[in-house]
C-alpha atoms as a PDB file:
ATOM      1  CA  UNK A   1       1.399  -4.030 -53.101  1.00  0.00           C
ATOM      2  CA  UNK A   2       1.493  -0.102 -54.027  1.00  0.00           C
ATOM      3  CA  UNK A   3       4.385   1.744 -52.637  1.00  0.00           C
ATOM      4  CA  UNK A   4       3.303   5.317 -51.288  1.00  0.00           C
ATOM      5  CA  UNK A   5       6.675   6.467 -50.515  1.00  0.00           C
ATOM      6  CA  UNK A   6      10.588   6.166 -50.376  1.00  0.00           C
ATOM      7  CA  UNK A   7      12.836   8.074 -48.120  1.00  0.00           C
ATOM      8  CA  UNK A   8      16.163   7.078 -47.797  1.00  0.00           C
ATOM      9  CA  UNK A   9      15.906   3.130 -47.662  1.00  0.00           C
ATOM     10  CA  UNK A  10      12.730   3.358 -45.558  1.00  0.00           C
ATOM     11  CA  UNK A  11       9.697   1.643 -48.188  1.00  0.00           C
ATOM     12  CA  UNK A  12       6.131   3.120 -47.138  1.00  0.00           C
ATOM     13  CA  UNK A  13       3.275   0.673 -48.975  1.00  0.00           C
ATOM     14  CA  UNK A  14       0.174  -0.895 -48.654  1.00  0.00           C
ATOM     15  CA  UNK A  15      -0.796  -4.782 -48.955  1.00  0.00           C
ATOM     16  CA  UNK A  16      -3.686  -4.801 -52.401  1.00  0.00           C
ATOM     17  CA  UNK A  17      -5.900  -6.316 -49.670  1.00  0.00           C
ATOM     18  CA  UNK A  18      -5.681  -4.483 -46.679  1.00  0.00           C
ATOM     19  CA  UNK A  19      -8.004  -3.276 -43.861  1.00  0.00           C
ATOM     20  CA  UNK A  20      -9.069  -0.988 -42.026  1.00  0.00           C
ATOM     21  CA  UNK A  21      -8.085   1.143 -39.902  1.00  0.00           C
ATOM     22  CA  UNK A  22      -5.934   3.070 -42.497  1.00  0.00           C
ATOM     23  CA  UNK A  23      -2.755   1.749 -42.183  1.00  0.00           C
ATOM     24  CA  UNK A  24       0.892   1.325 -43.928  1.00  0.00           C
ATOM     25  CA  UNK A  25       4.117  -1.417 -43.488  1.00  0.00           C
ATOM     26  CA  UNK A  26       6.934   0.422 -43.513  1.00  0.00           C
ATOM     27  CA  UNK A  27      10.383  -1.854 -44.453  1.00  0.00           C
ATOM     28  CA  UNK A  28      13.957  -0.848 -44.064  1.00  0.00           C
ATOM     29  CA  UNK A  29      16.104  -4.519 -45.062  1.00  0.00           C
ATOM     30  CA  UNK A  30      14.625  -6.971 -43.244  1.00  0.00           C
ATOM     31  CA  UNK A  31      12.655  -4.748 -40.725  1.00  0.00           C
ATOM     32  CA  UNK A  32       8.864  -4.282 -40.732  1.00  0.00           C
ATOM     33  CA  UNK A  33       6.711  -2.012 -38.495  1.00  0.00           C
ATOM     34  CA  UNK A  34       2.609  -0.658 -38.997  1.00  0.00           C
ATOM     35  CA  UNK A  35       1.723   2.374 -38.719  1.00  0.00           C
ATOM     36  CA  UNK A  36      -1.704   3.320 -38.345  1.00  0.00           C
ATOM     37  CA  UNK A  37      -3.232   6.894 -39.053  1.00  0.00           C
ATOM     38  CA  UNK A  38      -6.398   7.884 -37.016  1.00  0.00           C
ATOM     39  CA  UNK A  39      -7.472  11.565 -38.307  1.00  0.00           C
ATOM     40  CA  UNK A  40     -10.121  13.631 -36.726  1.00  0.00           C
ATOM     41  CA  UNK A  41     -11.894  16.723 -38.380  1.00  0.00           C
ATOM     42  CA  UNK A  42      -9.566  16.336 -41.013  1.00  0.00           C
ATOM     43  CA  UNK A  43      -6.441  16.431 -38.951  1.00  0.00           C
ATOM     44  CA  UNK A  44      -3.990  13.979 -37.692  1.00  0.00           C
ATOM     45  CA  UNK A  45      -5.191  12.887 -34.197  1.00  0.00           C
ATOM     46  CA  UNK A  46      -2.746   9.833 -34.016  1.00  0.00           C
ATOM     47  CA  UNK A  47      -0.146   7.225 -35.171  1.00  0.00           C
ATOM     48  CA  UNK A  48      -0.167   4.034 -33.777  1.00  0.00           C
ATOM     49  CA  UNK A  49       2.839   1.282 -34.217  1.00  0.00           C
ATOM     50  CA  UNK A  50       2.077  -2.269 -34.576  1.00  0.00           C
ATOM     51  CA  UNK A  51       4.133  -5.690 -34.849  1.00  0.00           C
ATOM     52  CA  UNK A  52       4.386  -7.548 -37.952  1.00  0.00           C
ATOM     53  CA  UNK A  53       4.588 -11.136 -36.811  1.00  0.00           C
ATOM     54  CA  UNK A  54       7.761 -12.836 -37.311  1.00  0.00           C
ATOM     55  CA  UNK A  55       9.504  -9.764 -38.639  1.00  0.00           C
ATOM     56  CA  UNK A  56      11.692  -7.809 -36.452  1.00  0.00           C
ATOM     57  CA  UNK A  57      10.822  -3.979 -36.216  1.00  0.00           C
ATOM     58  CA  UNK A  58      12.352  -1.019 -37.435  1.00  0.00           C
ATOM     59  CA  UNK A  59      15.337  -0.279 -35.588  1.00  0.00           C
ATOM     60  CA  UNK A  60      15.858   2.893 -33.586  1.00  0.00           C
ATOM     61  CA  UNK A  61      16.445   5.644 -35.967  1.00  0.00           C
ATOM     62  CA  UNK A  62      14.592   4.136 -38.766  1.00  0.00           C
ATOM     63  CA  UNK A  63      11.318   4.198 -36.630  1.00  0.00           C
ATOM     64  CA  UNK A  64      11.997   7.774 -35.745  1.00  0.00           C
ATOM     65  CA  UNK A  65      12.499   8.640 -39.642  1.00  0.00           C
ATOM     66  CA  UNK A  66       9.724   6.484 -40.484  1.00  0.00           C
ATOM     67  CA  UNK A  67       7.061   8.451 -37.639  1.00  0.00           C
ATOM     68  CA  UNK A  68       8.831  11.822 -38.810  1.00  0.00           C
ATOM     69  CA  UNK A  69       7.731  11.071 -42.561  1.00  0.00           C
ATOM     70  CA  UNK A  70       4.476   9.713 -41.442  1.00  0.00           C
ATOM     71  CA  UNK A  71       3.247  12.993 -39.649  1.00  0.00           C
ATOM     72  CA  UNK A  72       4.614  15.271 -42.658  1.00  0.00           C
ATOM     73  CA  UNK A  73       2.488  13.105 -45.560  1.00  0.00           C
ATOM     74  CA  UNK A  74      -0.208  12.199 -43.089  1.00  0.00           C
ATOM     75  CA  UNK A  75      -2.517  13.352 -45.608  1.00  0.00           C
ATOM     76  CA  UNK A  76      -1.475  11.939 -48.677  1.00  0.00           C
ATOM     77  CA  UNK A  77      -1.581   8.697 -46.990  1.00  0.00           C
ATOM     78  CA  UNK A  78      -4.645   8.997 -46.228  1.00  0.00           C
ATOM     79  CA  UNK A  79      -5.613  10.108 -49.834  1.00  0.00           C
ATOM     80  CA  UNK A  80      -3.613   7.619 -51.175  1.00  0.00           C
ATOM     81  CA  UNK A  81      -5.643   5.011 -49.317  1.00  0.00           C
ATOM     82  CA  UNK A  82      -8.678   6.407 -50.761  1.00  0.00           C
ATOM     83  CA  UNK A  83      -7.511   6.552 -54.152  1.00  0.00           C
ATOM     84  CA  UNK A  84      -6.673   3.011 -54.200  1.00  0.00           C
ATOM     85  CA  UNK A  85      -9.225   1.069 -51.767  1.00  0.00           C
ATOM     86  CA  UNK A  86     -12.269   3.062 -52.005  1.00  0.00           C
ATOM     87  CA  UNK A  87     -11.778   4.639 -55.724  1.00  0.00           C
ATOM     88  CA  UNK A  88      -9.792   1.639 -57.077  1.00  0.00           C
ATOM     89  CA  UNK A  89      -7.147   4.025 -58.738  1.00  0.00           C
ATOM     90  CA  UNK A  90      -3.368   3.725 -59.261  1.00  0.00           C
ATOM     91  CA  UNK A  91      -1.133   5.779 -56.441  1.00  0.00           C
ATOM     92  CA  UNK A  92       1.693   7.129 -57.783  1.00  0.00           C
ATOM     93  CA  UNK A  93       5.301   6.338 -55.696  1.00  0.00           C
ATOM     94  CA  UNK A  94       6.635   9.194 -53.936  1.00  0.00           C
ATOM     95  CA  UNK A  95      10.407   9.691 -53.449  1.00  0.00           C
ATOM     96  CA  UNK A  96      11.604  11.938 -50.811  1.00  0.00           C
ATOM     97  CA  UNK A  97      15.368  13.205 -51.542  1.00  0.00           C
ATOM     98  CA  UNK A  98      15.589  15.979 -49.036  1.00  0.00           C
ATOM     99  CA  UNK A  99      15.814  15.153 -45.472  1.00  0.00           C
ATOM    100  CA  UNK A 100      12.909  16.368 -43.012  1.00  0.00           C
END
């Protein structure tokens, strides 16, 4: 389970045997929420939020954080993704200490 990214108690990661489309879990405590990325021409066309079953979802402000971060390092996601399912590489965890 790689982590992408941490930003103030929100967890960004992948599951080692995901799917498409390219998507992450997001955690904050207990909370889980998807996020998938849809890109066009090499830009972000969309984020869609999905359920984790049996797992409450982000609250409020965390989802809000959690889209904000997800539209800033849209495309490092994405390469991330790449660099781990398609490429089979290592992704390196990236912590955010500044607020966006």
């Amino acid at each position: 389970m790689p982590k992408i990214l941490e930003y103030f108690g929100l967890v960004f990661y992948f599951y080692s045997n995901d799917h498409l489309p390219i998507h992450l879990h997001v955690s904050y405590n207990e909370y889980e929420t998807i996020f998938e990325i849809f890109f066009e021409e090499g830009k972000l066309k969309d984020v869609r939020e999905r359920l984790v079953p049996g797992i409450d979802p982000l609250p409020a402000m965390q989802h809000k954080e959690a889209r904000k971060v997800i539209e800033v390092y849209a495309e490092i996601i994405v390469n991330r993704w790449t660099d781990f399912f398609v490429l089979k590489k290592k992704v390196p965890i990236i912590k955010i200490t500044k607020k966006l």
